[in-house]
Protein backbone atom coordinates (compact mmCIF):
# COMPACT_ATOMS: atom_id res chain seq x y z
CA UNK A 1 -2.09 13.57 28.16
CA UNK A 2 -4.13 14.11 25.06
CA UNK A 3 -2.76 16.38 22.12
CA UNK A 4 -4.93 18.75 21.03
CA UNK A 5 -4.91 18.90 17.21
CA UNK A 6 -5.84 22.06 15.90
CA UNK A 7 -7.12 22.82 12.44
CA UNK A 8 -7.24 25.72 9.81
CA UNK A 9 -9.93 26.62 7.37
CA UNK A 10 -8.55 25.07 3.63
CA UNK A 11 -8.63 28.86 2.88
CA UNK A 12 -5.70 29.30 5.32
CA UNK A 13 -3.31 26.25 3.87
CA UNK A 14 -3.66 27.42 0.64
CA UNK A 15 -0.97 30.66 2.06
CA UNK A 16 0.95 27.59 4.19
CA UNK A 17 1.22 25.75 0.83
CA UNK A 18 4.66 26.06 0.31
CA UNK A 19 5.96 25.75 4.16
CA UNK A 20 7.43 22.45 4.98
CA UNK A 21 4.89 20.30 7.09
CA UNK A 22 6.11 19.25 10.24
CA UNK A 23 5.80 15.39 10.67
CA UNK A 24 6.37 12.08 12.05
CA UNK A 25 9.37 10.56 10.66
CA UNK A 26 10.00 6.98 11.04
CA UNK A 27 13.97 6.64 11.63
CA UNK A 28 13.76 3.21 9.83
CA UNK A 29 13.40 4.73 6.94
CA UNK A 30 15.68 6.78 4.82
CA UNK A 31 15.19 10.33 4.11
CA UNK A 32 15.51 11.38 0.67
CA UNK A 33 17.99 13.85 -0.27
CA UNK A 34 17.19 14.78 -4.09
CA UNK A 35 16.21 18.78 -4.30
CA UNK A 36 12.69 18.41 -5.62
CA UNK A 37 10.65 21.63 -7.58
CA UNK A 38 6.99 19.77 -7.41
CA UNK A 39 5.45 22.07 -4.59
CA UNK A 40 3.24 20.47 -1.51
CA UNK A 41 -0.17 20.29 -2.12
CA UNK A 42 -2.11 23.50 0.14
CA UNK A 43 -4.80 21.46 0.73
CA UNK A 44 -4.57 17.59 0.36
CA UNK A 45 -0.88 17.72 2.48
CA UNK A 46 -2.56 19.04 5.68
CA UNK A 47 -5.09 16.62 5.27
CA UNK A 48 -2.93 14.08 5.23
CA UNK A 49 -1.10 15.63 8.05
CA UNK A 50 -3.80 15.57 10.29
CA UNK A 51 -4.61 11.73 9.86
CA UNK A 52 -1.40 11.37 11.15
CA UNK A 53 -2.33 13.27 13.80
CA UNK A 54 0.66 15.73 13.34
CA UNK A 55 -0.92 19.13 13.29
CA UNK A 56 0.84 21.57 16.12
CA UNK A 57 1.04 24.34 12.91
CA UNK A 58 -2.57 24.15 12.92
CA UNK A 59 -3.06 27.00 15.49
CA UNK A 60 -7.64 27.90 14.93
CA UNK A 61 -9.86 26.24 17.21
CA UNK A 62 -13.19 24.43 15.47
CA UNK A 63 -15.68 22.62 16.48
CA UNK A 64 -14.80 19.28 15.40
CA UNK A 65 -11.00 19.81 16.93
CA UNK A 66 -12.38 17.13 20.33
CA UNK A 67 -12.71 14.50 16.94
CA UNK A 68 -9.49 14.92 15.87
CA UNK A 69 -7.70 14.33 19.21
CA UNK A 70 -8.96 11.59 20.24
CA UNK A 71 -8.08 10.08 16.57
CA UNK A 72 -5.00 11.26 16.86
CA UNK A 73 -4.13 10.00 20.66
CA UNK A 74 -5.90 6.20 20.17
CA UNK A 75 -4.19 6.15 16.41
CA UNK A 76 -0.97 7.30 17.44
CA UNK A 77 -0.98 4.59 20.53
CA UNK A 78 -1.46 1.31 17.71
CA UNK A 79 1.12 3.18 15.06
CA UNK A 80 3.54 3.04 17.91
CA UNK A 81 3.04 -0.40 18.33
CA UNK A 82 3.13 -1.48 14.91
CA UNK A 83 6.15 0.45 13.90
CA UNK A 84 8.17 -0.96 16.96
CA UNK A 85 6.69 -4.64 16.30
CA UNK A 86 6.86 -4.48 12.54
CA UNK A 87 8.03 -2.05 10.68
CA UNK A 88 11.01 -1.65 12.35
CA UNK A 89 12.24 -4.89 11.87
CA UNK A 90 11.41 -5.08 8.42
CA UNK A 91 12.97 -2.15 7.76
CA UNK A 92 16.17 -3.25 9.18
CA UNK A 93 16.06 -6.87 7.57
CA UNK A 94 14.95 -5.19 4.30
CA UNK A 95 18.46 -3.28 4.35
CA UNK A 96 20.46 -6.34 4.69
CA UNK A 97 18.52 -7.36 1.41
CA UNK A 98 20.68 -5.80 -1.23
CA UNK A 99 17.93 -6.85 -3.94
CA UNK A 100 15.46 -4.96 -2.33
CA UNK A 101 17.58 -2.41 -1.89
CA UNK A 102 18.92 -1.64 -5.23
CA UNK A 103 17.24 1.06 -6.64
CA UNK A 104 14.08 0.19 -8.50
CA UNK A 105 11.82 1.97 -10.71
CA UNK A 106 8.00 0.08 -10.35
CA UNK A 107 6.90 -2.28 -8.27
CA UNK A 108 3.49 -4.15 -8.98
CA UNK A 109 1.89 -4.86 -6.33
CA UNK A 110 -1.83 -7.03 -7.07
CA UNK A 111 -4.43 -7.80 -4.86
CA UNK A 112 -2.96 -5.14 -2.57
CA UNK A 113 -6.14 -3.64 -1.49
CA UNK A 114 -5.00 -0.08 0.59
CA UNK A 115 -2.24 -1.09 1.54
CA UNK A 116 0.55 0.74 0.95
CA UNK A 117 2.42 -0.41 4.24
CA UNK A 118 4.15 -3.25 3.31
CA UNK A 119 5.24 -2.58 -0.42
CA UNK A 120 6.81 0.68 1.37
CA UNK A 121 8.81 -1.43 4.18
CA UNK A 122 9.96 -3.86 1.24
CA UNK A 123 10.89 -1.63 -1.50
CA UNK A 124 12.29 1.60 0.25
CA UNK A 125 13.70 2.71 -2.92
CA UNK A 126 11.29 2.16 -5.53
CA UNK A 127 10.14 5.09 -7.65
CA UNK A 128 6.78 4.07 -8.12
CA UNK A 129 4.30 1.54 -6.49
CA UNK A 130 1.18 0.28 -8.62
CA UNK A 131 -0.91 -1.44 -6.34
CA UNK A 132 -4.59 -3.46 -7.56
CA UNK A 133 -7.57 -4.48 -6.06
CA UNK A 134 -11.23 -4.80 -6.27
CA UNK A 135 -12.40 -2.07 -4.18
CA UNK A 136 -12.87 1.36 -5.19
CA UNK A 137 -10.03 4.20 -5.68
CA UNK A 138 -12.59 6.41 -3.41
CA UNK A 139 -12.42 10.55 -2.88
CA UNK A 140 -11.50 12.71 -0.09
CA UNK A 141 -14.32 14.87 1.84
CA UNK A 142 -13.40 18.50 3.28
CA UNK A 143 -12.77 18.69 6.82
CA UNK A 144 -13.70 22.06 7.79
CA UNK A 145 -17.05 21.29 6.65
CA UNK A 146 -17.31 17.49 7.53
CA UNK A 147 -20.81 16.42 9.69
CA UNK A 148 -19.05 15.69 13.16
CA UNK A 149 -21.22 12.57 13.35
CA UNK A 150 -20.24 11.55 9.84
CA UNK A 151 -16.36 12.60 10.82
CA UNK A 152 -16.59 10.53 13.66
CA UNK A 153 -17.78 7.24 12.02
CA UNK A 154 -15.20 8.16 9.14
CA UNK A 155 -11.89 7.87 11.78
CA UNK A 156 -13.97 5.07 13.60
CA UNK A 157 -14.26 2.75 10.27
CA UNK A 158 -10.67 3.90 9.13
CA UNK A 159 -9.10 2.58 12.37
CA UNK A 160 -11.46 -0.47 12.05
CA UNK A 161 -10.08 -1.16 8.46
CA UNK A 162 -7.11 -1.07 10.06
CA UNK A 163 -7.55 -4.00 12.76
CA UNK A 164 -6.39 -7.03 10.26
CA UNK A 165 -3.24 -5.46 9.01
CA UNK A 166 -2.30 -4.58 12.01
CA UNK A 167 -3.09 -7.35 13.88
CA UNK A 168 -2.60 -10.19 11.39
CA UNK A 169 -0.27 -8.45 8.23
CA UNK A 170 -2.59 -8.56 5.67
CA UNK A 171 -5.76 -6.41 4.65
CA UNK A 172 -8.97 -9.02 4.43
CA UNK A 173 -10.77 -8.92 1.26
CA UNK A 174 -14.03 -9.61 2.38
CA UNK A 175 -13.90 -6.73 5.28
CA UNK A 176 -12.36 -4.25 2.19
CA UNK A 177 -15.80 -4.44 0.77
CA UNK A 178 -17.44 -3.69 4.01
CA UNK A 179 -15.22 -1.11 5.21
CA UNK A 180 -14.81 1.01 1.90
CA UNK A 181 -18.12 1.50 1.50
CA UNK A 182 -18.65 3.40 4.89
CA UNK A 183 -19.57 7.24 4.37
CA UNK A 184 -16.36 9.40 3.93
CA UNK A 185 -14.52 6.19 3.55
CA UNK A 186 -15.58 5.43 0.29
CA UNK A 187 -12.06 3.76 -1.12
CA UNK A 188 -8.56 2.96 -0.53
CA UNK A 189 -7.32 6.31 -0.80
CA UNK A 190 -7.76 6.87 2.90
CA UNK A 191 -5.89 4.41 3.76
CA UNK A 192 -3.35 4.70 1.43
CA UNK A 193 -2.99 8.52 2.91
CA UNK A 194 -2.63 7.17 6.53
CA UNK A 195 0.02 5.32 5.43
CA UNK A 196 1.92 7.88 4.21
CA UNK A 197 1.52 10.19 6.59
CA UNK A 198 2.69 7.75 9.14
CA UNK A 199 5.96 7.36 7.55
CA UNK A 200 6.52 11.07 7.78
CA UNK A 201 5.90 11.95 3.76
CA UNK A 202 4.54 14.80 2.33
CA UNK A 203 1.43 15.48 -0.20
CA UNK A 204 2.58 17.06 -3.40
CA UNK A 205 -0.76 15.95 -5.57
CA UNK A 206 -3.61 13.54 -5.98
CA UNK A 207 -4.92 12.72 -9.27
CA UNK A 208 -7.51 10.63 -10.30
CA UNK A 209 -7.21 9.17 -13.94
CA UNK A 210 -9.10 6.43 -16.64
CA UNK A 211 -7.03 3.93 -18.46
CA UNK A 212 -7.80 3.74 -22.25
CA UNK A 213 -8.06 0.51 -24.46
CA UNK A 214 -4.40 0.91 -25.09
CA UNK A 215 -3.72 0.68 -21.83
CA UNK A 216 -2.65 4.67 -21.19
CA UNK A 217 -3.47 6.51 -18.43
CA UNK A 218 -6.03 8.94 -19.53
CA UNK A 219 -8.45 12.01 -17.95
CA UNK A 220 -6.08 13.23 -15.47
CA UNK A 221 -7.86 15.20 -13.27
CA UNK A 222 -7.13 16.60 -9.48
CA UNK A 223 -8.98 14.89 -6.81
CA UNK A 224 -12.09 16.74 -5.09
CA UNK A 225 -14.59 16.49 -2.71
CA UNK A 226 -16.95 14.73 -5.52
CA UNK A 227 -16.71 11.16 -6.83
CA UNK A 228 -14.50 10.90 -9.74
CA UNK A 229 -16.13 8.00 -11.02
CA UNK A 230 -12.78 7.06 -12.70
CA UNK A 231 -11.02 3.94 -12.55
CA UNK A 232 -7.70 4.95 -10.06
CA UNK A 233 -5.70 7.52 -8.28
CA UNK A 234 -2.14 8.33 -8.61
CA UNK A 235 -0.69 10.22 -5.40
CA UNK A 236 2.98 12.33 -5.70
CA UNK A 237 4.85 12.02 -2.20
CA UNK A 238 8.03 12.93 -1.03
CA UNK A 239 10.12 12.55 2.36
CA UNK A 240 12.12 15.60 3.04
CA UNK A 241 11.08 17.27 0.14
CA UNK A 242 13.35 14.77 -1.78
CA UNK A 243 12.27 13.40 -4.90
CA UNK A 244 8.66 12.97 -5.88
CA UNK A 245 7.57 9.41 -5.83
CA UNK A 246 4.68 7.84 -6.78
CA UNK A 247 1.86 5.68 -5.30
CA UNK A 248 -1.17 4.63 -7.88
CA UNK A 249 -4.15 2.68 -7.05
CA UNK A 250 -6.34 1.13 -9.66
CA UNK A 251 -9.31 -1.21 -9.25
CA UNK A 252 -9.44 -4.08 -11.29
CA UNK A 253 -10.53 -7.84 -11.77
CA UNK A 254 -7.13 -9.43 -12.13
CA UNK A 255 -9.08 -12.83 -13.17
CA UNK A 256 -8.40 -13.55 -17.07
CA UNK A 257 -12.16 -13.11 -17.54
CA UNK A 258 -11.87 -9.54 -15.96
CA UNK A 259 -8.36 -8.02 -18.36
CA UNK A 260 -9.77 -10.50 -21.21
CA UNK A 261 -13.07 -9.38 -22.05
CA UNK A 262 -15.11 -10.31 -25.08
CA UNK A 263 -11.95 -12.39 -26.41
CA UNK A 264 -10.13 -9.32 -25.94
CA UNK A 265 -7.45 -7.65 -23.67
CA UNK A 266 -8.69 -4.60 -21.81
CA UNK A 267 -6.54 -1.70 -21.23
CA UNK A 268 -5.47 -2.41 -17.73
CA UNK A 269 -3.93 -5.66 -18.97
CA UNK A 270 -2.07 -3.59 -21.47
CA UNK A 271 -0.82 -0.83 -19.32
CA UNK A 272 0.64 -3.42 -16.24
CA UNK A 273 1.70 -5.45 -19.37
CA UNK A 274 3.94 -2.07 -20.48
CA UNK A 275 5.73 -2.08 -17.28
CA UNK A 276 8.81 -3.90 -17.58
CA UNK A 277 12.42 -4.30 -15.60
CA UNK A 278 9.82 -3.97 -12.62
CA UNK A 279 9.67 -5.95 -9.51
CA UNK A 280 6.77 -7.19 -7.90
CA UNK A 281 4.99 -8.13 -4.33
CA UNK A 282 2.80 -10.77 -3.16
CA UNK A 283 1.32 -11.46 0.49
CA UNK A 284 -2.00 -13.06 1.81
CA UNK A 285 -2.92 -13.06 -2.45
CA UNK A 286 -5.32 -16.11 -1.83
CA UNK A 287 -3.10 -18.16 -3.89
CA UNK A 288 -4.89 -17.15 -6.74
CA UNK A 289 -2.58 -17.10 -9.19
CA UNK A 290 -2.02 -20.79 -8.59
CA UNK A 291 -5.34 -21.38 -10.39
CA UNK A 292 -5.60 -21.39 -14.21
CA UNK A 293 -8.17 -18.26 -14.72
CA UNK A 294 -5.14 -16.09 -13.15
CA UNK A 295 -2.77 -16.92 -15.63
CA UNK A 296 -3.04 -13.21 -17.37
CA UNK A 297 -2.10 -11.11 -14.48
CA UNK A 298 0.75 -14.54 -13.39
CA UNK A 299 2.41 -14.74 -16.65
CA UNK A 300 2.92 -10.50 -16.78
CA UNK A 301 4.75 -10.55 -13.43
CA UNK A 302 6.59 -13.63 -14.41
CA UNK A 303 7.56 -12.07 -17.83
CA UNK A 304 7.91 -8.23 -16.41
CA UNK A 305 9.70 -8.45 -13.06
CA UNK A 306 13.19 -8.99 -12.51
CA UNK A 307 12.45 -9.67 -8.42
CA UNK A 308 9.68 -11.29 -7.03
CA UNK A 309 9.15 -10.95 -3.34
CA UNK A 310 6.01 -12.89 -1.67
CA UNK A 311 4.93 -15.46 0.46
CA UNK A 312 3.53 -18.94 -0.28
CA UNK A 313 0.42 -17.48 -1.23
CA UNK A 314 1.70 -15.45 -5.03
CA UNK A 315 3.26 -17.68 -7.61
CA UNK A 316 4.11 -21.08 -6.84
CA UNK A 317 7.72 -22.56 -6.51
CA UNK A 318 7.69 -24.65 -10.14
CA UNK A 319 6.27 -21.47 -11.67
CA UNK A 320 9.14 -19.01 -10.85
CA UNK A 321 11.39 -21.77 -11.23
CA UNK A 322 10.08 -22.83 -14.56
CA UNK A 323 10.32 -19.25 -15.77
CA UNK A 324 14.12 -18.43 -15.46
CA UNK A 325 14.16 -17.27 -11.80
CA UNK A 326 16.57 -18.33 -8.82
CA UNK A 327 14.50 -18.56 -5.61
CA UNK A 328 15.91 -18.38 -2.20
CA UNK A 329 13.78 -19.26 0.60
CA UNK A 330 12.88 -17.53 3.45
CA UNK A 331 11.68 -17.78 6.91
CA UNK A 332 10.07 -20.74 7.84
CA UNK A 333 6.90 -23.13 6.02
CA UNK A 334 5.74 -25.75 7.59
CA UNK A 335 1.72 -25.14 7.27
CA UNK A 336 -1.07 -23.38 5.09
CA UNK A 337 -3.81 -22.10 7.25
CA UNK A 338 -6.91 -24.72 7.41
CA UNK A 339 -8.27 -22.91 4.82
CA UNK A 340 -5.90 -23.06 2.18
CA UNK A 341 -5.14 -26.77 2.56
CA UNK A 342 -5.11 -27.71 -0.47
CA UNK A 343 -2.76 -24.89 -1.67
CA UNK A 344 0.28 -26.54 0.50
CA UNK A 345 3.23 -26.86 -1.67
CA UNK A 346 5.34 -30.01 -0.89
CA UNK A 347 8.24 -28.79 -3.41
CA UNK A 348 8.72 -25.82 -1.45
CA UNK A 349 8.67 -27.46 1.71
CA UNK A 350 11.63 -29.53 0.49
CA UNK A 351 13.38 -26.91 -0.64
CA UNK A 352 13.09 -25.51 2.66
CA UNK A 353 13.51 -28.63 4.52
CA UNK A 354 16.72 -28.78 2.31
CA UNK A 355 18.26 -25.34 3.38
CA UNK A 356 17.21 -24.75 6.70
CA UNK A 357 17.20 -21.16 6.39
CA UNK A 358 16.71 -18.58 9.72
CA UNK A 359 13.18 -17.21 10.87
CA UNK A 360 12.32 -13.48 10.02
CA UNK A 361 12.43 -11.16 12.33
CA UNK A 362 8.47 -10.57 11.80
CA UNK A 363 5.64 -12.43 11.38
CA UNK A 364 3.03 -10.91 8.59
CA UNK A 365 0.93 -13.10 6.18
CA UNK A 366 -1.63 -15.93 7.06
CA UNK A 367 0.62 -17.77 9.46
CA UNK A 368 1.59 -14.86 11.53
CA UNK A 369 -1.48 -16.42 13.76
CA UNK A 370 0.59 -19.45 14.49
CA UNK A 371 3.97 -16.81 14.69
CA UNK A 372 5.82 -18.34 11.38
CA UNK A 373 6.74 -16.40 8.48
CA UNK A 374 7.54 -17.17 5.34
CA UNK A 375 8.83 -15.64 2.26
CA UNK A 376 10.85 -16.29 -1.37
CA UNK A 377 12.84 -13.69 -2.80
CA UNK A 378 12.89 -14.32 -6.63
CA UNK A 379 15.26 -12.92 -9.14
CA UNK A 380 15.85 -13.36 -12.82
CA UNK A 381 18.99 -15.16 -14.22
């Protein structure tokens, strides 16, 4: 049977503001216990709630409730599947991981696109996740008000944008252009919101924000219903109403040419530059920090980060190696996909022939098509 997901004018959740929101919690991941004084957000929190499709406080009839039930039955369906074929095992493996356990304060995530899935699974502890891509930071839209055709295209394309991570572990970056550029989904933010609402968090502010030649974070405003026209957002979130964490989203061209304009380092290069004792994640990054004109954005993690975690695809072997870092092997590479041919890397493939170590528990990345895994856990000496 279908639920029924009800929903309240935004006029109403501004006097449920400060109720806790009931939601899905994944029991893979731990609840936070810290008391935290940041109050949910009245409006953006239910929002978030009902992409989740967790709304049974949401007791007023509309029109466009039929929308928001069958989003929330078909959604709710793949979630299930994905959390029992993938996040649940890397949740579990990721605890027997006591580097990615250890409390962290940043992780840098580039060429992340929306997704805040995987960074979460990996890190469980971090603080704050920074993730970069090319596509836009986006808005949100009000619901109440939304045109039911345009509402229904909206949870159509989300779910569509969907279909590669889910299916393969990795967001593509040619369908990100596509997809996030579809009426009300206009960025990653919506995606970044399913995310979190899936894993059972709440909504205690969204912010969008420039970054200034010296790489601060600058115009801090709240989000709207109108595009910001600014460069990222940063969203606070909590579990339990335990401590406020934080996800921000920037766009950026992480070539050299795009944080080294005019012979000179823009401010984005300067503010992931600032954020050291961090750790960092790489999957599906189209090897491009192998090549030369991604040295910038290479050379910050390498000199930043005291744990790298990636596939074959985010720094190569000699480069981690060559910068002070111990680098244990993971999983299983025996391939790049035909595509990447020329990216195979024969000195990790001895290093791995040399240990032998077990397969993962999940397949994510480029090879999860041929069910093989592969990742490196890096850490500074």
């Amino acid at each position: 049977m279908k639920r029924v997901v009800w929903f309240l004018p935004l006029f109403l959740f501004a006097c449920q503001g400060n109720k806790t929101e009931k939601s899905k919690k994944d029991s893979t991941i731990p609840a936070k216990t810290t008391v935290n004084a940041t109050p949910v957000d009245s409006i953006w929190n239910p929002f978030c709630q009902l992409l989740a499709g967790d709304s049974e406080n949401l007791t007023q009839q509309t029109h466009l409730n039929p929308i928001w039930s069958e989003f929330s039955s078909t959604s709710q369906a793949k979630w299930d599947k994905l959390n029992r074929n993938i996040a649940q095992p890397i949740a579990s493996w990721t605890h027997s991981q006591k580097a990615l356990t250890n409390p962290v304060g940043t992780v840098l995530y580039p060429f992340a696109g929306g997704d805040f899935f995987y960074p979460h699974l990996f890190y469980p502890n971090a603080d704050t996740i920074i993730m970069i891509g090319l596509e836009p930071a986006g808005f949100l839209f009000d619901p109440n008000t939304a045109d039911s055709t345009l509402l229904t295209e909206y949870l159509r394309n989300l779910e569509k944008s969907l279909f590669f991570p889910h299916q393969l572990g990795f967001f593509r970056t040619k369908s990100m252009a596509v997809d996030f550029k579809k009426g009300y989904l206009n960025g990653t933010i919506h995606t970044c919101l399913y995310y979190l609402a899936k894993f059972g968090n709440q909504i205690h502010y969204i912010q969008s924000f420039d970054i200034n030649d010296s790489g601060k974070i600058t115009k801090i405003q709240p989000i709207s219903t109108k595009p910001h026209n600014q460069k990222g957002i940063k969203i606070g979130y909590s579990s339990n109403n335990g401590t406020v964490k934080e996800l921000i989203y920037f766009s950026e061209d992480l070539s050299d040419l795009g944080l080294n304009q005019k012979n000179k380092r823009i401010g984005s290069a300067f503010y992931l530059a600032s954020k050291t004792n961090s750790a960092a994640f790489f999957k599906a990054a189209t090897y491009l920090m192998h090549k030369d004109y991604f040295s910038i954005i290479r050379n910050i993690c390498l000199k930043n980060c005291n744990t790298i975690l990636q596939d074959d695809s985010g720094i190569p072997l000699k480069e981690l190696e060559n910068n002070g870092f111990s680098v244990a092997v993971l999983g299983e590479y025996k391939r790049t996909i035909p595509l990447f041919s020329n990216m195979f890397q024969s000195d990790l493939k001895a290093k791995y022939d040399e240990i032998k170590p077990a397969k993962l528990p999940f397949n994510i990345g480029y090879n999860a098509q041929y069910k093989e895994c592969n990742l490196q856990l890096a850490q500074k000496k």
